[in-house]
Protein backbone atom coordinates (compact mmCIF):
# COMPACT_ATOMS: atom_id res chain seq x y z
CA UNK A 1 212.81 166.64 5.06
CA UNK A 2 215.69 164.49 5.29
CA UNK A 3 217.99 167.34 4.41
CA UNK A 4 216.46 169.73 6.93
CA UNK A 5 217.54 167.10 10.07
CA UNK A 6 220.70 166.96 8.06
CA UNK A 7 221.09 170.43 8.84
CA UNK A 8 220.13 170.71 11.98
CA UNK A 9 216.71 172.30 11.65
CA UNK A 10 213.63 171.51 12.87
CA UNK A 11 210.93 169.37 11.25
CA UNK A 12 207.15 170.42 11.68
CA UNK A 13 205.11 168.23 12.98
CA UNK A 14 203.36 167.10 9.73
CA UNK A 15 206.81 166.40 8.55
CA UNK A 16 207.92 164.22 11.48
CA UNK A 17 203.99 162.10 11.03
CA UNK A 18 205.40 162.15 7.20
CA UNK A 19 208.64 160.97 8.07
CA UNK A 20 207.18 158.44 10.58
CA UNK A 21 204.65 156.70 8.02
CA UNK A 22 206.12 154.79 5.26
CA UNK A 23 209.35 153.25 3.63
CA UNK A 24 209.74 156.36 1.06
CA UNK A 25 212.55 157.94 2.80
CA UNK A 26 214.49 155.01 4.13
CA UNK A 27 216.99 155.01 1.87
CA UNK A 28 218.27 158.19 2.05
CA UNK A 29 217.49 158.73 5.93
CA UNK A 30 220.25 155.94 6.87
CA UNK A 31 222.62 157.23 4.56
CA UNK A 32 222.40 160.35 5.83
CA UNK A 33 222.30 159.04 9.47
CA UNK A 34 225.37 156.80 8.74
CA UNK A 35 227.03 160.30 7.45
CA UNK A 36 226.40 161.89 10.58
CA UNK A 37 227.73 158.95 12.85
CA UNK A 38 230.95 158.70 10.95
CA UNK A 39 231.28 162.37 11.23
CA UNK A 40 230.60 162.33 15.02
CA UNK A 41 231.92 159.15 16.22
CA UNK A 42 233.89 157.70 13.56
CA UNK A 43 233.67 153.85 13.23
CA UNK A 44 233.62 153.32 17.31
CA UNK A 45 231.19 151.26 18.97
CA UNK A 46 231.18 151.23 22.69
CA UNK A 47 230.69 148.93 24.79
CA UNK A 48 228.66 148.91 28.05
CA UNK A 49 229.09 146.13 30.76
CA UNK A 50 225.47 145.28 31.91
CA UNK A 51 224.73 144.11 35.31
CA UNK A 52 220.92 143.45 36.24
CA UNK A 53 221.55 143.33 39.46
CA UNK A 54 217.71 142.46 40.64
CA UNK A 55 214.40 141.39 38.99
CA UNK A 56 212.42 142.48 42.28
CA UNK A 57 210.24 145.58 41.26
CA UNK A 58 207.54 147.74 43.47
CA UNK A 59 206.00 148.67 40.38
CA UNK A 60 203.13 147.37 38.38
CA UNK A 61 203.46 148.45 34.70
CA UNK A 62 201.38 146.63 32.39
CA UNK A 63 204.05 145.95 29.82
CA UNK A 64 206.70 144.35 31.66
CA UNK A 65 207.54 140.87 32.85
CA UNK A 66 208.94 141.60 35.91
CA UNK A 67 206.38 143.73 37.32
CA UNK A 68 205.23 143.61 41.04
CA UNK A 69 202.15 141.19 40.55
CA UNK A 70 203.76 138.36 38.40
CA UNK A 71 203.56 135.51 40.60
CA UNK A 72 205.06 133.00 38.25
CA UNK A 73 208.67 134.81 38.06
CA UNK A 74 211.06 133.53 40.62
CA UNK A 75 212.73 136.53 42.20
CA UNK A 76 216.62 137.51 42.71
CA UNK A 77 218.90 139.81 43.49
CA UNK A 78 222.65 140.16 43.90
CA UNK A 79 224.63 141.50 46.85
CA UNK A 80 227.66 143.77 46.44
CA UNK A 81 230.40 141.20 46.26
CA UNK A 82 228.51 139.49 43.33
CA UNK A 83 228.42 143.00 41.66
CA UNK A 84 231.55 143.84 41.99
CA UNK A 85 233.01 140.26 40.72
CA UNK A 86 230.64 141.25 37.46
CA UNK A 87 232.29 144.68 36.87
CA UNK A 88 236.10 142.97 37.45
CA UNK A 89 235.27 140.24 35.08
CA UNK A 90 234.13 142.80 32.85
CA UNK A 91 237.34 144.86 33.17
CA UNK A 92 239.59 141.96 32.37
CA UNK A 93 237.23 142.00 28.53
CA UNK A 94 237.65 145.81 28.18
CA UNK A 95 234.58 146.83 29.33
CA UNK A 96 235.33 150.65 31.03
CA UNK A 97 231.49 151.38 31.67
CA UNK A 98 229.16 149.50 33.91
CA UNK A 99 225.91 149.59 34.11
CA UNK A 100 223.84 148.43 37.31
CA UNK A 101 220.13 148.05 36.16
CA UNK A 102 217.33 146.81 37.82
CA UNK A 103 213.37 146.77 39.05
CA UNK A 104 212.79 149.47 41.56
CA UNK A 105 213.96 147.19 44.50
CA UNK A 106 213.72 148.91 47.99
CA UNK A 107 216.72 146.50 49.13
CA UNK A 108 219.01 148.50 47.09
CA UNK A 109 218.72 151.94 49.62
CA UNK A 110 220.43 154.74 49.69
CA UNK A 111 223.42 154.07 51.56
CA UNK A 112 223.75 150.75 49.54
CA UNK A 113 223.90 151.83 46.35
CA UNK A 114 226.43 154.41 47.54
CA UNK A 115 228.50 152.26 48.80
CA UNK A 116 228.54 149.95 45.57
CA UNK A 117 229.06 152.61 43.25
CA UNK A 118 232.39 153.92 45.72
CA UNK A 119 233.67 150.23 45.34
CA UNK A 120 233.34 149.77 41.74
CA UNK A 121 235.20 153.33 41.06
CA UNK A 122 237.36 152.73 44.10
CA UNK A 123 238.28 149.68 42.04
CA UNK A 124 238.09 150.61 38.46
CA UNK A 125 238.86 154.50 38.41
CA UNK A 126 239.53 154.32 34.57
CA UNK A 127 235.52 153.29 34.13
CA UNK A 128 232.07 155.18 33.62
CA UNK A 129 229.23 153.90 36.06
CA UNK A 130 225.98 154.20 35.14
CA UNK A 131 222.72 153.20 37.23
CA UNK A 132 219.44 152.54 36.14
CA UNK A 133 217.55 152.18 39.16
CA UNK A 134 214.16 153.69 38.38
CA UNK A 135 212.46 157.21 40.12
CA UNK A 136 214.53 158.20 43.48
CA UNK A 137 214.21 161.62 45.12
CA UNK A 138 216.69 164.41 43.86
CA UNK A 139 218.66 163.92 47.52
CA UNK A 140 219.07 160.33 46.20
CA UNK A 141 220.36 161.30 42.31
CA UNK A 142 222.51 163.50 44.55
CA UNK A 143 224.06 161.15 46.49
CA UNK A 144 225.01 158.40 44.01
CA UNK A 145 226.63 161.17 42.14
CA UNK A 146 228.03 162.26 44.88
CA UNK A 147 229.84 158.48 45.26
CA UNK A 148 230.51 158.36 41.73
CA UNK A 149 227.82 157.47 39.32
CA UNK A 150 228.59 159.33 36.39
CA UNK A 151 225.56 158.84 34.17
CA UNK A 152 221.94 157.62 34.60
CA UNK A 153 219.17 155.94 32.52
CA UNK A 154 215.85 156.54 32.53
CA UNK A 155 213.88 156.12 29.85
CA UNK A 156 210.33 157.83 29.75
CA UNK A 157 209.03 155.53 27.80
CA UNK A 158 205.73 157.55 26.92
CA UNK A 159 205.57 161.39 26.46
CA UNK A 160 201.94 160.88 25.66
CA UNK A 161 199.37 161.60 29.21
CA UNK A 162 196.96 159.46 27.47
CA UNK A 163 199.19 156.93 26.46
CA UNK A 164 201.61 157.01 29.89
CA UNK A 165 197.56 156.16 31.68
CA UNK A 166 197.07 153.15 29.50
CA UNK A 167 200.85 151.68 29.81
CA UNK A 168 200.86 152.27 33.66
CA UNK A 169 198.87 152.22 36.96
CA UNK A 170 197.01 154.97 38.78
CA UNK A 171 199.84 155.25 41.30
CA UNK A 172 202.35 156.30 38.66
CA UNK A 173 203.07 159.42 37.14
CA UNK A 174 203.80 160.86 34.00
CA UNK A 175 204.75 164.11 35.24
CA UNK A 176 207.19 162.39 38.50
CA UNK A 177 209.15 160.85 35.59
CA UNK A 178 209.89 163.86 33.91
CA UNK A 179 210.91 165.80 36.77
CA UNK A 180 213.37 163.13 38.06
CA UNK A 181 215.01 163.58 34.23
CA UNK A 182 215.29 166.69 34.87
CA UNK A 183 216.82 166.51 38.08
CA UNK A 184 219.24 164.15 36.73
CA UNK A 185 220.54 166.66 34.18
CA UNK A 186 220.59 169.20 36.55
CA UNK A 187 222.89 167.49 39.26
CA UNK A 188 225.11 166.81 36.18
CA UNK A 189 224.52 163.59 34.95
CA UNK A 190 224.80 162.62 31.30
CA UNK A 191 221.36 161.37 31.27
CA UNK A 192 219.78 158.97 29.00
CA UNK A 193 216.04 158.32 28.38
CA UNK A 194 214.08 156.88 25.16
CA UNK A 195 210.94 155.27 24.61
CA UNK A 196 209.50 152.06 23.08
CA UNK A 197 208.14 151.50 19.67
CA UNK A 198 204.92 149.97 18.72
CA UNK A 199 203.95 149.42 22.25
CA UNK A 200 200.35 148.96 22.90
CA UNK A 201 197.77 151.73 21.63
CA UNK A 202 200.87 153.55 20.65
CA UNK A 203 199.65 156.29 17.36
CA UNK A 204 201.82 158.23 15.71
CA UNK A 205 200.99 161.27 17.80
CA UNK A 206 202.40 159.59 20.37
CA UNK A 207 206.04 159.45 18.72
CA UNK A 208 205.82 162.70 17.73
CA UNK A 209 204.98 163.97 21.77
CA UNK A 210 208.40 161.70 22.33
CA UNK A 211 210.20 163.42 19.87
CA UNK A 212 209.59 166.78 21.25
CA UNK A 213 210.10 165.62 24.79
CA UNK A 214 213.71 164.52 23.93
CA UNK A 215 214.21 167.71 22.26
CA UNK A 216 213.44 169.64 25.57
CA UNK A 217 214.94 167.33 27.55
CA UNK A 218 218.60 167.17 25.49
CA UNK A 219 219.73 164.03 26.76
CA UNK A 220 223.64 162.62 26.38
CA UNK A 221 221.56 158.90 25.60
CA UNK A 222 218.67 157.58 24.01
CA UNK A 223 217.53 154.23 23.95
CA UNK A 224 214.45 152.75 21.98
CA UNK A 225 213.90 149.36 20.85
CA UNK A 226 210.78 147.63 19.61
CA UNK A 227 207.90 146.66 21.89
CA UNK A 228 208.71 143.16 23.28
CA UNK A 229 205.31 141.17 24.75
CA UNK A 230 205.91 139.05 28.21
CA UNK A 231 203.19 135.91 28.51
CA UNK A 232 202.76 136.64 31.80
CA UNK A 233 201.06 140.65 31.52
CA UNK A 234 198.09 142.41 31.16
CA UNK A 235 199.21 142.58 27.44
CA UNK A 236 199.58 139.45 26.75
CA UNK A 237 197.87 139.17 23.31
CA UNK A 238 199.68 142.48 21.57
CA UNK A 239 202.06 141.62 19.25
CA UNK A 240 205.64 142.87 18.89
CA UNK A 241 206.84 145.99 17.99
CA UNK A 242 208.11 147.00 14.33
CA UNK A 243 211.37 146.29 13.43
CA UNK A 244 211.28 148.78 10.68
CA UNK A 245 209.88 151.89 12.70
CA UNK A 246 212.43 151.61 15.31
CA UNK A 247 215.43 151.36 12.45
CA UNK A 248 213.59 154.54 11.08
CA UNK A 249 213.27 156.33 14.30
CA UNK A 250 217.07 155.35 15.22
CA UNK A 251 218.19 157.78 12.43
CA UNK A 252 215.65 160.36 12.70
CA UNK A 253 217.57 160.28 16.53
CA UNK A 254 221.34 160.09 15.03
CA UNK A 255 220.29 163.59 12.62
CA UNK A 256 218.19 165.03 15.31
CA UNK A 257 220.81 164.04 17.76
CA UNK A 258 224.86 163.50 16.09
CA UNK A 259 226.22 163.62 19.81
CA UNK A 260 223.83 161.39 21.91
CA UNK A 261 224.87 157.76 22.10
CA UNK A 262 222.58 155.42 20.82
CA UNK A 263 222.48 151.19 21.66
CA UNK A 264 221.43 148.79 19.09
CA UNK A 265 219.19 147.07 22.06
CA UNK A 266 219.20 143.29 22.69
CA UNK A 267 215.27 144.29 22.22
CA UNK A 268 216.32 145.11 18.50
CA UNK A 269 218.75 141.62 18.81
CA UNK A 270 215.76 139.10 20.04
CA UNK A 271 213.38 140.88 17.36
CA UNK A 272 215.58 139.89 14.38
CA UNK A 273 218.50 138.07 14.42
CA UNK A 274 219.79 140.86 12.85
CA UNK A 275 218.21 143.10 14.68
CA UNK A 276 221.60 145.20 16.29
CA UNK A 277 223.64 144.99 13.53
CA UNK A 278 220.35 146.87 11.34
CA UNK A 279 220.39 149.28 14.49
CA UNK A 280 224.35 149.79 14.36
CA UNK A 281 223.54 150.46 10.31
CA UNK A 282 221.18 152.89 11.06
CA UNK A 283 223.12 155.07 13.26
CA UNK A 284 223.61 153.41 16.67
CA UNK A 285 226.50 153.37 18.47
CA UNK A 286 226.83 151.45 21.40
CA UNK A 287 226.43 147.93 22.68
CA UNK A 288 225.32 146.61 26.07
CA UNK A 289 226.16 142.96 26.27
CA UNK A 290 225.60 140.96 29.67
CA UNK A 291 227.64 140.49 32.50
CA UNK A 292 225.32 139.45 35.04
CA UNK A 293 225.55 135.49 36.53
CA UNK A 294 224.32 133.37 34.07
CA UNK A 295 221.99 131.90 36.71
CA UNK A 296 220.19 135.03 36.92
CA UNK A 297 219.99 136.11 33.13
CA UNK A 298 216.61 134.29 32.44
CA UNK A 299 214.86 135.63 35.51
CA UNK A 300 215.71 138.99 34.28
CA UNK A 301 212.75 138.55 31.86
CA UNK A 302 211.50 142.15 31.11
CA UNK A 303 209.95 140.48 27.91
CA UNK A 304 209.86 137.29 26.18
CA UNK A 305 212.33 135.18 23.86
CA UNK A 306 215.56 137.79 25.54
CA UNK A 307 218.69 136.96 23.69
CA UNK A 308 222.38 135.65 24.78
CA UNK A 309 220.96 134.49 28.24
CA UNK A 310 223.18 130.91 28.05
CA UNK A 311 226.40 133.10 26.69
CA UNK A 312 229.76 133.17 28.89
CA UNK A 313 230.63 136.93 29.05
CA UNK A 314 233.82 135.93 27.00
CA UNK A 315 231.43 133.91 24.48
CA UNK A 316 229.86 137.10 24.08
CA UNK A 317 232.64 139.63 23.34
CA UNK A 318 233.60 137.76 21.12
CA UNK A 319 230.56 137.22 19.51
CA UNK A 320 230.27 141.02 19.67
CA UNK A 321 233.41 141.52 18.18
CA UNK A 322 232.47 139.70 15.38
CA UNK A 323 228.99 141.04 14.41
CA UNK A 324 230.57 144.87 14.57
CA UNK A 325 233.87 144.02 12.27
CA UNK A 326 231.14 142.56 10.09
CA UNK A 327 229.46 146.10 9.78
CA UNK A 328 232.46 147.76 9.25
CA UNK A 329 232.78 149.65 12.71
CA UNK A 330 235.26 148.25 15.73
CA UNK A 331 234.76 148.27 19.61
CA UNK A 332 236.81 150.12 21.29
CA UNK A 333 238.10 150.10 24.74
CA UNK A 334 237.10 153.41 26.27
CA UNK A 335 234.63 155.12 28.27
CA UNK A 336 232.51 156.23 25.42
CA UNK A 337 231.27 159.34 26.91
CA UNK A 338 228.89 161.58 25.09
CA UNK A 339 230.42 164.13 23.04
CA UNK A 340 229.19 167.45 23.40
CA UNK A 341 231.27 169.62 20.96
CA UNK A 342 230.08 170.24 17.56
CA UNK A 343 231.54 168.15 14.52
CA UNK A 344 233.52 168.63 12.53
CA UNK A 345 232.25 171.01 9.47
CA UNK A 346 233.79 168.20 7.28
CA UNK A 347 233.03 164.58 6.39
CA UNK A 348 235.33 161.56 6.49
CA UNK A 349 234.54 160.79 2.99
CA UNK A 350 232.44 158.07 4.43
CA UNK A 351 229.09 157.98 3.03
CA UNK A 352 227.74 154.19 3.40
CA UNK A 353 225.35 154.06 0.27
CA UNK A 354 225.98 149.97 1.02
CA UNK A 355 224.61 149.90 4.28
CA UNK A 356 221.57 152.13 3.35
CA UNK A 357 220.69 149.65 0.13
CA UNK A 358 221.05 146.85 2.99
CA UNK A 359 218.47 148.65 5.44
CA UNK A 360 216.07 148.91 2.77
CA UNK A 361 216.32 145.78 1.39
């Protein structure tokens, strides 16, 4: 099965629940994964300069901590000076992508976020911007694009009906989600999307319906991390995610996937210490440390326990630096955009039977 992804052909369905269910291919799934990333993407990690620019959110999804009817969170959001002072602190630490994330905050209209994005490429023309601002109308998509966001995130989280109805409320949609993806791509974004793992009442036929989605879909990124609980939501009392799984399903991604770009999440880091080094190991590629004011980094609380909320921006890049030298890969100052022509027929010669043993461990 393994082999087959290596190759770039299709797994059935029974293969991908076989693939998904125990430890028996670990071993040679990373190795093969780390094959594939070397081949692709050589020993490069990017880097992505996070901004979470509000916690404020007009949804009311049962999973996350900053949804609409937690009354215990104290609220914030930053105005356009404050983002921009993020991004040119970033730029001084080689950071040459940005990415404004935040709740679906009606503050941030139209004209707004146009205007921000113009500034930050006005000011940093060398960079990638990349929002993640939640469902918008395809005149809106247009229109940041249009002032110079270059790539959006969206993750789908479910491709599941049944599953979307129990993670979200009646007013939310399934179907609206995948049609702003799609009008993402089609404007001409490189547009990333994922899912989590071990999230409540999550089966195995559920990551299979996300596997196919992201086949149809084709995206440039794909994010996943483990399940994360928040104290203060409906789910309250279901535990955390696998660790394990999400490794797994990281390099099922990298073989089904060798150009997408794929973070080792700070979901992944506050699971295990470990947690995005494992993901790096496993085929990940890219890094989203925080540059948001560190008065604001606890408040953005999408789950529990979040890592690197007390770290100086500097404190972390360095830290950063660190952990991927340690894996044997290097950050690099760059854009990092997706590649989208095919590799190389040959490998570096770089096949990290190590770093598989280490996974599996």
């Amino acid at each position: 099965m393994i082999d087959k992804l290596y190759h770039n052909r299709d797994l059935s369905d029974q293969e991908f629940s076989d693939l998904l269910a125990g430890d028996a291919y670990d071993r040679q799934l990373f190795a093969r994964a780390a094959q594939v990333r070397h081949k692709v993407y050589g020993k490069a990690v990017y880097i992505r300069g996070l901004v979470e620019l509000s916690n404020y959110c007009r949804n009311n999804c049962y999973y996350c901590g900053i949804r609409h009817d937690n009354r215990k969170l104290s609220r914030y959001r930053l105005d356009r000076e404050q983002i921009l002072a993020c991004c040119s602190d970033g730029y001084a630490l080689g950071f040459r992508t940005f990415v404004l994330q935040g709740g679906e905050d009606p503050y941030y209209n139209d004209d707004l976020v146009c205007e921000i994005a113009s500034a930050i490429k006005e000011a940093h023309p060398d960079c990638a911007l990349t929002l993640s601002l939640g469902e918008k109308s395809k005149e809106s998509y247009r229109r940041f694009f249009n002032a110079g966001a270059d790539r959006y995130l969206l993750r789908h989280e479910t491709a599941a009906e049944e599953h979307y109805r129990r993670l979200h409320p009646p007013a939310m949609s399934l179907a609206r989600r995948k049609q702003c993806l799609m009008d993402l791509k089609e404007i001409g974004y490189q547009v990333g999307s994922g899912f989590m793992v071990g999230s409540p009442h999550q089966t195995g036929r559920h990551l299979l319906a996300d596997l196919r989605f992201l086949q149809e879909l084709q995206p440039a990124m794909i994010g996943i991390g483990p399940y994360l609980t928040h104290q203060d939501t409906p789910f309250k009392l279901f535990g955390n995610g696998s660790l394990r799984l999400t490794l797994r399903l990281i390099g099922i991604l990298r073989l089904m996937f060798p150009m997408a770009l794929i973070p080792a999440t700070t979901a992944l880091g506050t699971v295990d210490p470990k947690g995005r080094e494992l993901g790096l190991m496993a085929g990940a590629n890219v890094l989203m440390p925080n540059l948001s004011p560190l008065k604001v980094r606890k408040l953005y609380e999408l789950y529990d326990n979040k890592i690197c909320t007390g770290e100086e921006a500097a404190e972390c890049r360095m830290c950063l630096n660190d952990r991927v030298a340690g894996c044997g890969y290097e950050i690099v100052v760059h854009r990092g955009d997706a590649k989208t022509a095919p590799a190389a027929d040959t490998l570096p010669g770089l096949v990290l039977e190590a770093e598989a043993a280490t996974l599996t461990a």
